[in-house]
Protein backbone atom coordinates (compact mmCIF):
# COMPACT_ATOMS: atom_id res chain seq x y z
CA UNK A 1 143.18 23.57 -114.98
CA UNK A 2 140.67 24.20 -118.51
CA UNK A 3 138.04 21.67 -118.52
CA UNK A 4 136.86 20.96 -122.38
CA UNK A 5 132.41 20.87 -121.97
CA UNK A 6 129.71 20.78 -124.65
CA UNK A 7 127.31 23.48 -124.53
CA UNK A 8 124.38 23.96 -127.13
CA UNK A 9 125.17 27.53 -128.65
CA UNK A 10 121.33 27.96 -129.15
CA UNK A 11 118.49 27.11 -131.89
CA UNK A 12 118.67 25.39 -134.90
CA UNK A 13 120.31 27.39 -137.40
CA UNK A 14 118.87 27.16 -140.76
CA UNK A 15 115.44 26.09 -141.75
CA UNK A 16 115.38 25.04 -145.20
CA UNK A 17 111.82 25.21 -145.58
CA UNK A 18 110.38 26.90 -148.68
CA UNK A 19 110.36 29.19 -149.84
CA UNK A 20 114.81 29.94 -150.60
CA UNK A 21 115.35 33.62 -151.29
CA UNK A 22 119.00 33.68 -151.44
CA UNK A 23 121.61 33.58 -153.91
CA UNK A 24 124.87 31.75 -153.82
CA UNK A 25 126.63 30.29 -150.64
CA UNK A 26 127.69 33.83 -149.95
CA UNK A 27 124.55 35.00 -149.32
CA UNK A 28 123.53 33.02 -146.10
CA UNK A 29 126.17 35.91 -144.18
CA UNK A 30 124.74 38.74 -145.75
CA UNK A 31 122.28 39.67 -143.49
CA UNK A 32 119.24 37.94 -145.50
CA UNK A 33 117.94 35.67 -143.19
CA UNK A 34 115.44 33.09 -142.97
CA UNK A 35 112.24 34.37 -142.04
CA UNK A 36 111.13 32.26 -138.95
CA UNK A 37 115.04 32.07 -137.05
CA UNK A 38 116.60 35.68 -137.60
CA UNK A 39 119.92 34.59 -136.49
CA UNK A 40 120.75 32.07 -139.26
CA UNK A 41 120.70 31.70 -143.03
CA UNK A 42 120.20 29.12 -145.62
CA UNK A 43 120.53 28.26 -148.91
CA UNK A 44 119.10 25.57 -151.81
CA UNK A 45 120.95 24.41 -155.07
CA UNK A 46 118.88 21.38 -156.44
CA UNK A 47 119.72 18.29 -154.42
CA UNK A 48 122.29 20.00 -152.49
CA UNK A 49 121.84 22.75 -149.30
CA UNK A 50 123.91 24.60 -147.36
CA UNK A 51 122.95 26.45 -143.58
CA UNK A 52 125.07 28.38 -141.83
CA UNK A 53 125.85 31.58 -139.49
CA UNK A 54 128.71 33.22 -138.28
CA UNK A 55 129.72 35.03 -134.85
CA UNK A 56 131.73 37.81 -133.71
CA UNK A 57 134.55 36.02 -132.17
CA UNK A 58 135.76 32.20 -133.26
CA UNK A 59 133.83 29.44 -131.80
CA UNK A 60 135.48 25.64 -131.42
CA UNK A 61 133.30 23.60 -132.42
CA UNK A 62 132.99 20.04 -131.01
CA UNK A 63 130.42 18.55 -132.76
CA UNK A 64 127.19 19.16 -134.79
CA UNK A 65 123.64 17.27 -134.99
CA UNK A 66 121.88 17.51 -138.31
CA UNK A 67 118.07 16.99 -138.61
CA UNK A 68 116.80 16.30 -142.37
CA UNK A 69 113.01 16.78 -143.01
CA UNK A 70 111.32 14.22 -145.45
CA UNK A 71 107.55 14.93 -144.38
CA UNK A 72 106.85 16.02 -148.12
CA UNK A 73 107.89 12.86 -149.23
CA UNK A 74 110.81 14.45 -151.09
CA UNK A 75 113.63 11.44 -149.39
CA UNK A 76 110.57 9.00 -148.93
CA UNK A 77 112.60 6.37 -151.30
CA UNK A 78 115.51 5.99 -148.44
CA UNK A 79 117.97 8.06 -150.23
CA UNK A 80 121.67 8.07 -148.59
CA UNK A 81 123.47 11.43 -148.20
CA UNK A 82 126.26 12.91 -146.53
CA UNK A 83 126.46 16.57 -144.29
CA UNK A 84 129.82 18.36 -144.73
CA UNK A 85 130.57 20.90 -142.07
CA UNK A 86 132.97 23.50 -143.16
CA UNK A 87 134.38 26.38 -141.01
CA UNK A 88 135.98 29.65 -142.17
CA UNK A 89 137.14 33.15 -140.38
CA UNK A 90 135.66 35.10 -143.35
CA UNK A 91 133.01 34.61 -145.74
CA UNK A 92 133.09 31.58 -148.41
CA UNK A 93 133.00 31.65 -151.92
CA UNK A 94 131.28 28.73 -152.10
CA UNK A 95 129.94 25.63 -150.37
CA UNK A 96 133.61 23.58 -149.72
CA UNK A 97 135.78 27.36 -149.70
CA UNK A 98 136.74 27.12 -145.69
CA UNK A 99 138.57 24.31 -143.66
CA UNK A 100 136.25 20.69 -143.45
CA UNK A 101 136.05 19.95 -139.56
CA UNK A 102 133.89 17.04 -140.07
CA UNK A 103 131.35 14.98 -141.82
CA UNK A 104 129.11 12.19 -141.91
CA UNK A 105 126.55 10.41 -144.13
CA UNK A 106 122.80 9.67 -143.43
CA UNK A 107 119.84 7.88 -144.89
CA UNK A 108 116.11 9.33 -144.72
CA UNK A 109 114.00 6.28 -143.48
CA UNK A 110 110.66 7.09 -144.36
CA UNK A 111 108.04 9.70 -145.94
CA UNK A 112 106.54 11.79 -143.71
CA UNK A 113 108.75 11.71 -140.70
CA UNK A 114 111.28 13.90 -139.02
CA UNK A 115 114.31 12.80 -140.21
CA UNK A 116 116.70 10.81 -137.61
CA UNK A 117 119.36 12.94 -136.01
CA UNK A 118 122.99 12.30 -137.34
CA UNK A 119 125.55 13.46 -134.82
CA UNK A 120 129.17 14.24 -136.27
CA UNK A 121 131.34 13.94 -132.99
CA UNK A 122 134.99 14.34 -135.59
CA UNK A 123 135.47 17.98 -135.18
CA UNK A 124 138.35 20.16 -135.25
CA UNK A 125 138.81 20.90 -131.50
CA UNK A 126 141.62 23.71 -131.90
CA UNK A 127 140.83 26.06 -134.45
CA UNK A 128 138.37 28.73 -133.84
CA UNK A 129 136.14 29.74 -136.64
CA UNK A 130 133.63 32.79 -137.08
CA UNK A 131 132.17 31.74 -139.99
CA UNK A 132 130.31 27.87 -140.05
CA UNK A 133 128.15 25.97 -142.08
CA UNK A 134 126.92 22.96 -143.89
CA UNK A 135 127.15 21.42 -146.79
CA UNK A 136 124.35 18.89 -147.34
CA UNK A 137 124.37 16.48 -150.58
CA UNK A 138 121.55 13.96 -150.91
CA UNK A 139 121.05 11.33 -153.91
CA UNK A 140 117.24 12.03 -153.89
CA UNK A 141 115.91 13.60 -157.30
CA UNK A 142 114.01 16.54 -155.75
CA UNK A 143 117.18 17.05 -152.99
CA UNK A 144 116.18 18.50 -149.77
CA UNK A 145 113.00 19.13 -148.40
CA UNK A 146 114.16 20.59 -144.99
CA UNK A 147 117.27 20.52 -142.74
CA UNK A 148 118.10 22.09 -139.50
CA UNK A 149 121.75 22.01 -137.54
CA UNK A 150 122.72 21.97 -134.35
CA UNK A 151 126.43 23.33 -133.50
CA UNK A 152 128.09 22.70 -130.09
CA UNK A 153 131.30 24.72 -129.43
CA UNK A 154 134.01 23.41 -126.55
CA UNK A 155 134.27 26.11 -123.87
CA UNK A 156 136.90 26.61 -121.49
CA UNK A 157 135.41 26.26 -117.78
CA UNK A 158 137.15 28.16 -115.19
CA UNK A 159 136.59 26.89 -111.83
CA UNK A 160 137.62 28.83 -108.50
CA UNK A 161 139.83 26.26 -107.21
CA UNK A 162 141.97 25.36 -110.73
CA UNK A 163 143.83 22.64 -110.57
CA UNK A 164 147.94 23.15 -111.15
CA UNK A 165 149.50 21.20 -113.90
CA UNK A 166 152.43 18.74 -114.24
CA UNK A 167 154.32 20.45 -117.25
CA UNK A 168 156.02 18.34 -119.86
CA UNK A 169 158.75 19.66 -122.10
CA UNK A 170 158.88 17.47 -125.77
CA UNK A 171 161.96 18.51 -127.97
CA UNK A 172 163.34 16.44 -131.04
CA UNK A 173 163.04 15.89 -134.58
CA UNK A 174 159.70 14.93 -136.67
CA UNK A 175 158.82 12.07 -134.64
CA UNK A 176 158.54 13.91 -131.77
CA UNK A 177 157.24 17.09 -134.20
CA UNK A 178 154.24 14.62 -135.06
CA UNK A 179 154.75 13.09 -138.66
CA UNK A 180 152.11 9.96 -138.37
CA UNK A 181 148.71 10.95 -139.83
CA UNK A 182 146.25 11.77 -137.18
CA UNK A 183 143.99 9.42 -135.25
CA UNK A 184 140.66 9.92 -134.14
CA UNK A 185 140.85 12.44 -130.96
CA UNK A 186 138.50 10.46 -129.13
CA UNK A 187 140.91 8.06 -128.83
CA UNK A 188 142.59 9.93 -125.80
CA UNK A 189 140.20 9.27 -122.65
CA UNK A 190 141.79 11.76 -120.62
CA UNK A 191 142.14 14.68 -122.40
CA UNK A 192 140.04 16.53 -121.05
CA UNK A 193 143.07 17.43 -118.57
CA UNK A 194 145.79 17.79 -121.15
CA UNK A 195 146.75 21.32 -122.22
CA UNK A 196 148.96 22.19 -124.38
CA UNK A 197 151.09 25.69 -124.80
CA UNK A 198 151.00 26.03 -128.30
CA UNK A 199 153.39 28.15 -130.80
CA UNK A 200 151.13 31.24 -130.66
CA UNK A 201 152.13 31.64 -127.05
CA UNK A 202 148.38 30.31 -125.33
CA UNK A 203 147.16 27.49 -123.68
CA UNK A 204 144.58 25.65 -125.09
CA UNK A 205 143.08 21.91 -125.16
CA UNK A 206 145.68 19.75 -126.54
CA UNK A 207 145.09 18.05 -129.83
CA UNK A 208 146.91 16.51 -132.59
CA UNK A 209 149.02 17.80 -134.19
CA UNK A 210 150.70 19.46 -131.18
CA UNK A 211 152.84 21.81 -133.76
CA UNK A 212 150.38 23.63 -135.53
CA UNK A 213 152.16 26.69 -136.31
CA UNK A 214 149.27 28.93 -137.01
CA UNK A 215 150.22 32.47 -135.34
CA UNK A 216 153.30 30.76 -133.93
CA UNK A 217 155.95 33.46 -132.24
CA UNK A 218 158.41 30.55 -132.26
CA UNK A 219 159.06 30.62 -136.15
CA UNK A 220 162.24 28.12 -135.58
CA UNK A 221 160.02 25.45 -134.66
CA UNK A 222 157.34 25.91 -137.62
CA UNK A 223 157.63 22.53 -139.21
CA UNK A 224 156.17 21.56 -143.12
CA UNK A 225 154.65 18.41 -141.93
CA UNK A 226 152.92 18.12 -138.81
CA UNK A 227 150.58 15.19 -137.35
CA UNK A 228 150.34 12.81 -134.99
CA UNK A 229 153.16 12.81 -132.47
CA UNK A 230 154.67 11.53 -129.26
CA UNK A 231 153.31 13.96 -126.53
CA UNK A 232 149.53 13.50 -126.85
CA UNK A 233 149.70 9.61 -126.32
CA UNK A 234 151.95 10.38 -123.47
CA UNK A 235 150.04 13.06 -121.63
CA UNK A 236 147.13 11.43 -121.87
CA UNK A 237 148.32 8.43 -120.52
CA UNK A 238 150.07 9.49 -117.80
CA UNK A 239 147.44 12.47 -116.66
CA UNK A 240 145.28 9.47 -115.23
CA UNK A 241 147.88 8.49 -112.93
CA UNK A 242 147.87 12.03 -111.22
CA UNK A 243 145.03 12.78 -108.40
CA UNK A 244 145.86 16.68 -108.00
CA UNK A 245 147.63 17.88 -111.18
CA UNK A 246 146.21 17.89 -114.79
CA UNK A 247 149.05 18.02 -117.70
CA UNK A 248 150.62 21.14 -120.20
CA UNK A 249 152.60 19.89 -122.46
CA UNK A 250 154.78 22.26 -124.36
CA UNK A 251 156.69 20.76 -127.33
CA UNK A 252 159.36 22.43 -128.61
CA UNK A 253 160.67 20.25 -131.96
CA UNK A 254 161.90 20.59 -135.40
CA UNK A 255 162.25 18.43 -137.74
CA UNK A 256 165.57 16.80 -139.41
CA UNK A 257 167.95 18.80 -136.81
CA UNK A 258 170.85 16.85 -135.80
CA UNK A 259 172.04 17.03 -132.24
CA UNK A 260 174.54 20.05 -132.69
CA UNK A 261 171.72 21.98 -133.38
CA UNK A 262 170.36 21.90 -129.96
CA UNK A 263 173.57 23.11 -128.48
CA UNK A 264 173.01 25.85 -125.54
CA UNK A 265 172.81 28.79 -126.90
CA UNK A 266 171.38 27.78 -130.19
CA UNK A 267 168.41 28.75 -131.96
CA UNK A 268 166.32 25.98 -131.29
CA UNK A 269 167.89 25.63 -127.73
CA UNK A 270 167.02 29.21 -126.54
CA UNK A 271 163.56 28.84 -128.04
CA UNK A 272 162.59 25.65 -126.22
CA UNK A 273 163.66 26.87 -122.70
CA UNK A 274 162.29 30.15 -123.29
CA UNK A 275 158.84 28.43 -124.12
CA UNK A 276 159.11 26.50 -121.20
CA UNK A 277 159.34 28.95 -118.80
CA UNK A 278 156.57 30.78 -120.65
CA UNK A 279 154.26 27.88 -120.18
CA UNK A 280 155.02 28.38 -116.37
CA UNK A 281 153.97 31.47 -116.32
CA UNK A 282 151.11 31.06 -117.95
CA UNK A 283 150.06 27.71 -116.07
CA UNK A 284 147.45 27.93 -112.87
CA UNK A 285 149.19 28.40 -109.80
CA UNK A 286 151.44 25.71 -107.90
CA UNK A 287 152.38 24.11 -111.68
CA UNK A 288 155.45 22.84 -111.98
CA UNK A 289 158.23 21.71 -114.73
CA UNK A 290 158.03 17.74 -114.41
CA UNK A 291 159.91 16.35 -117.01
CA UNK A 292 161.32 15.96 -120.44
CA UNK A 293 160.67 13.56 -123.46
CA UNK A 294 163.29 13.67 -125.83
CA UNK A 295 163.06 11.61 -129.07
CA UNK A 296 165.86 12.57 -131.41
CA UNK A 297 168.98 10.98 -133.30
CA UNK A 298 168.26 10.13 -137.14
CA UNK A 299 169.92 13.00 -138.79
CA UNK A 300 173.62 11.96 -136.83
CA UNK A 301 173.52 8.99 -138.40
CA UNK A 302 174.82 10.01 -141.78
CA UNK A 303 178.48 9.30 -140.32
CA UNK A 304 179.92 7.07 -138.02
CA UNK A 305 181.41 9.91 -136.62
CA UNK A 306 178.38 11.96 -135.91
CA UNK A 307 176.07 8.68 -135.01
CA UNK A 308 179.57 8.15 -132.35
CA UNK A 309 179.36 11.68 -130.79
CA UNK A 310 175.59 11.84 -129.84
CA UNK A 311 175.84 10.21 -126.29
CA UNK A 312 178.09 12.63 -125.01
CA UNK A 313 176.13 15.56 -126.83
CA UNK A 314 172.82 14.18 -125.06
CA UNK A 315 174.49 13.97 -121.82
CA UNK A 316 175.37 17.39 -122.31
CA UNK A 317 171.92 18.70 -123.09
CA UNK A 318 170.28 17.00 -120.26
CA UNK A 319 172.97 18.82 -117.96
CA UNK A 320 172.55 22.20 -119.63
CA UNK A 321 168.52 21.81 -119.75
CA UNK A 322 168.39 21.04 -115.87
CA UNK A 323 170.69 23.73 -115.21
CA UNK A 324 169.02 26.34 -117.42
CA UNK A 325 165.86 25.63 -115.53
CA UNK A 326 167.34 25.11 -112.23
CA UNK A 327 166.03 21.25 -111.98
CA UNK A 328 169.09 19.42 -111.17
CA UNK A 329 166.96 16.19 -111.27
CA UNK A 330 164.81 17.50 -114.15
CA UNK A 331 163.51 13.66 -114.88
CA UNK A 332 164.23 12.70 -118.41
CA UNK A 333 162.56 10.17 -120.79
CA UNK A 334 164.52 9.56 -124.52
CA UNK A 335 163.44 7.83 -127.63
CA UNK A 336 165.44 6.02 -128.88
CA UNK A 337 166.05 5.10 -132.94
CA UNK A 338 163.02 3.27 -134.56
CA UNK A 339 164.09 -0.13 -136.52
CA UNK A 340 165.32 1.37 -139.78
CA UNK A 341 168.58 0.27 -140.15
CA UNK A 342 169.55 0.81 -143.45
CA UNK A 343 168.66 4.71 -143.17
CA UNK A 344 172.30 5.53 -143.37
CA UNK A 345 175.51 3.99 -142.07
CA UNK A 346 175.73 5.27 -138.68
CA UNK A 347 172.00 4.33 -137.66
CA UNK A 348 172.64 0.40 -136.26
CA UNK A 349 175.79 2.21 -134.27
CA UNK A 350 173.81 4.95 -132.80
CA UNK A 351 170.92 3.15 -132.06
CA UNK A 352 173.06 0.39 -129.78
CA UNK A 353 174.50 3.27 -127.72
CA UNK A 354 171.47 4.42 -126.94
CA UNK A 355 169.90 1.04 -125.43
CA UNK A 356 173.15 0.66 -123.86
CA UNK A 357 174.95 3.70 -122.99
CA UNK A 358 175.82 5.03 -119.67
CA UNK A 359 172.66 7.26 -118.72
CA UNK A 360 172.64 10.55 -117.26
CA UNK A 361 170.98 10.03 -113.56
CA UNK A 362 167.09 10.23 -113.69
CA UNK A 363 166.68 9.44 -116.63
CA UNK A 364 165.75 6.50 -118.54
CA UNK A 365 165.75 5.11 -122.45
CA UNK A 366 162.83 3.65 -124.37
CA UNK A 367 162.84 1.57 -127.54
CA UNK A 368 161.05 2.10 -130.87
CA UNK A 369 163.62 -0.28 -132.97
CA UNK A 370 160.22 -2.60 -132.36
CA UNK A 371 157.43 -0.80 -134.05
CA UNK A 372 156.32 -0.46 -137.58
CA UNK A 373 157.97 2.44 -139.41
CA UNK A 374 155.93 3.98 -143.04
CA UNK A 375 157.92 4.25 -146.27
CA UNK A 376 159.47 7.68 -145.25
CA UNK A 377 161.10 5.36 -143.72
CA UNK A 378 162.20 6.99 -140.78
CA UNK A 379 159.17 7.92 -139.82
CA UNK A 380 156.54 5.82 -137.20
CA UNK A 381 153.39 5.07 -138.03
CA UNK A 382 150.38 6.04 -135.99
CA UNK A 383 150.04 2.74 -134.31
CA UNK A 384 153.48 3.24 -133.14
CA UNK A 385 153.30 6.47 -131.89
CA UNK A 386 150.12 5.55 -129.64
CA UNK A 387 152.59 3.05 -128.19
CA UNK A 388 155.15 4.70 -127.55
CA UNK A 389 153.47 7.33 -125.58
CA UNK A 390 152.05 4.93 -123.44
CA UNK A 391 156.27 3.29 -122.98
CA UNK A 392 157.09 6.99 -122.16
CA UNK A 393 154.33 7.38 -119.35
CA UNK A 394 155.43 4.30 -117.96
CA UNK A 395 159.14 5.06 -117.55
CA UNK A 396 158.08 8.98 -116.35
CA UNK A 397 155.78 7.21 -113.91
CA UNK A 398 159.15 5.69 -112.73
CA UNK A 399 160.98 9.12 -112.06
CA UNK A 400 158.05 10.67 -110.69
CA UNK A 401 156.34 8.43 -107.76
CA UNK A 402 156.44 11.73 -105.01
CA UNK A 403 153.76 13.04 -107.49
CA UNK A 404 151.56 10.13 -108.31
């Protein structure tokens, strides 16, 4: 399987050492470089600086180390700032023109002394970016004597003997798309061996938010709001139960799509098992389809009727899914309604059948009607979420001992 590692991409780029020959934010990518490091450019605008350098192809970028230099005496007075780091594929108008990946702010201790290094671990760990830089503001009257970066990008390591990987199918509406703002990736300990086939048709480390639509060739499952979802919490839980497989997860969801709309042969239908068994193909060898998380139900509550036909609708999905993939015992984990009841007048209805309904065999049901919902109001918050991918793990652990 892909194994996320650091790796130092080289020197410091940008020395901000007098004297600054360029003009504009612009001009740090226009081939006028700073004298003494020929690969990187720089630029001063009173108490603010920006360095930065672009490559040939994107880079991810996992996380950046800034140096500040007060040994003129220029921060001596313990002056607080804060270092931006912006990436772009293209070159920016101006300092904050690209896509922030992550910040942090420093203070300069003392006069003549190399400044403390401030490490920014928050990063944007999918997108790739040609184009990078920083944007440094300090309080001090006189700004900036002299700044240097470090930039470390995530690489995908390749070993000989790759590991196959459990793959996970997620499918529902915007909980399961991701709608809770996103936590703090280092959250998830083990994600190092979660992949995730995203909507552009590649496999690539899996981060929040799982949808991210960006080239997708799925346009069906391009959702407005995307964030924090289900699948994450859940792979990385249940990946450090496994001793020979890592995880892919490949979520196929779409927000505020009642059950009728995942009938075989629909749109959304079609698309999900036709990403699934591209994720196969494009998994290491011996991979295998191990489950299903399905977390779905609040737009067939507007009726009785509806909220009354979903458990024989879900049965019939699970049997069409399993067939369509030729897994008669395709294990299945379902979310069931959070603990909105006054949604609509079919949600207390819908959300007993689904603790209590007959279930399909291998499968099993897990409750949300427990955890704190925002003001949407259907709609988990991120607290939630994280919980509920750890209840899914443990019932999938459940289905799937041979494998453990």
């Amino acid at each position: 399987m892909e194994q996320i590692i650091d790796r130092n991409i080289g020197v410091h780029f940008g020395d901000m050492d007098a004297p600054f020959p360029f003009a504009g934010v612009a001009s740090m990518f226009d081939g006028n470089l700073v004298a003494n490091n020929p690969n990187f450019g720089a630029y001063k605008a009173g108490t603010n600086a920006y360095i930065g350098t672009e490559f040939a192809a994107g880079k991810i970028f996992s996380r950046a180390i800034y140096y500040g230099w007060n040994d003129r005496g220029i921060l001596d007075d313990g002056s607080a700032g804060t270092v931006y780091i912006y990436g772009k594929n293209g070159v920016p108008e101006n300092g904050t023109d690209g896509v922030l990946i992550g910040q942090a702010s420093f203070t300069e201790p003392s006069p003549l002394a190399y400044g403390s290094p401030l490490t920014i671990n928050s990063m944007d760990t999918v997108n790739a970016y040609t184009h990078i830089w920083a944007y440094v503001t300090t309080a001090a009257a006189t700004g900036i004597c002299g700044a240097e970066l470090e930039m470390y990008e995530f690489t995908i390591a390749v070993e000989q003997h790759v590991s196959p990987a459990a793959i996970f199918i997620g499918a529902g509406q915007s909980n399961m798309v991701g709608a809770a703002p996103v936590p703090d990736q280092s959250i998830y300990a083990s994600r190092a061996r979660v992949a995730m086939f995203a909507l552009d048709g590649t496999v690539k480390p899996a981060a929040d938010p799982i949808m991210d639509a960006t080239g997708s060739l799925w346009p069906q499952f391009n959702n407005a709001a995307i964030g924090c979802g289900t699948m994450l919490p859940f792979a990385n839980s249940i990946v450090g139960q496994f001793k020979n497989f890592d995880a892919l997860i490949v979520n196929s969801s779409k927000g505020s799509t009642s059950i009728d709309l995942w009938a075989k042969g629909s749109e959304l239908y079609d698309g999900m098992i036709a990403r699934t068994k591209a994720a196969l193909y494009s998994a290491p060898y011996g991979s295998f389809i191990a489950g299903m998380v399905w977390q779905q139900g609040e737009s067939d509550t507007f009726t009785e009727v509806s909220s009354g036909a979903w458990v024989d609708k879900f049965h019939a999905l699970v049997a069409n899914v399993r067939g369509d993939l030729n897994i008669p015992e395709l294990p299945v984990v379902f979310v069931g309604l959070g603990p909105y009841d006054a949604f609509s007048p079919g949600w207390p209805q819908l959300r007993f059948s689904q603790q209590f309904m007959r279930l399909p065999a291998n499968c099993l049901y897990v409750k949300s009607f427990d955890l704190a919902n925002d003001a949407s109001p259907d709609w988990l918050v991120t607290n939630s979420v994280l919980t509920i991918g750890e209840r899914v793990s443990k019932a999938m652990l459940q289905l799937l001992p041979e494998i453990v």
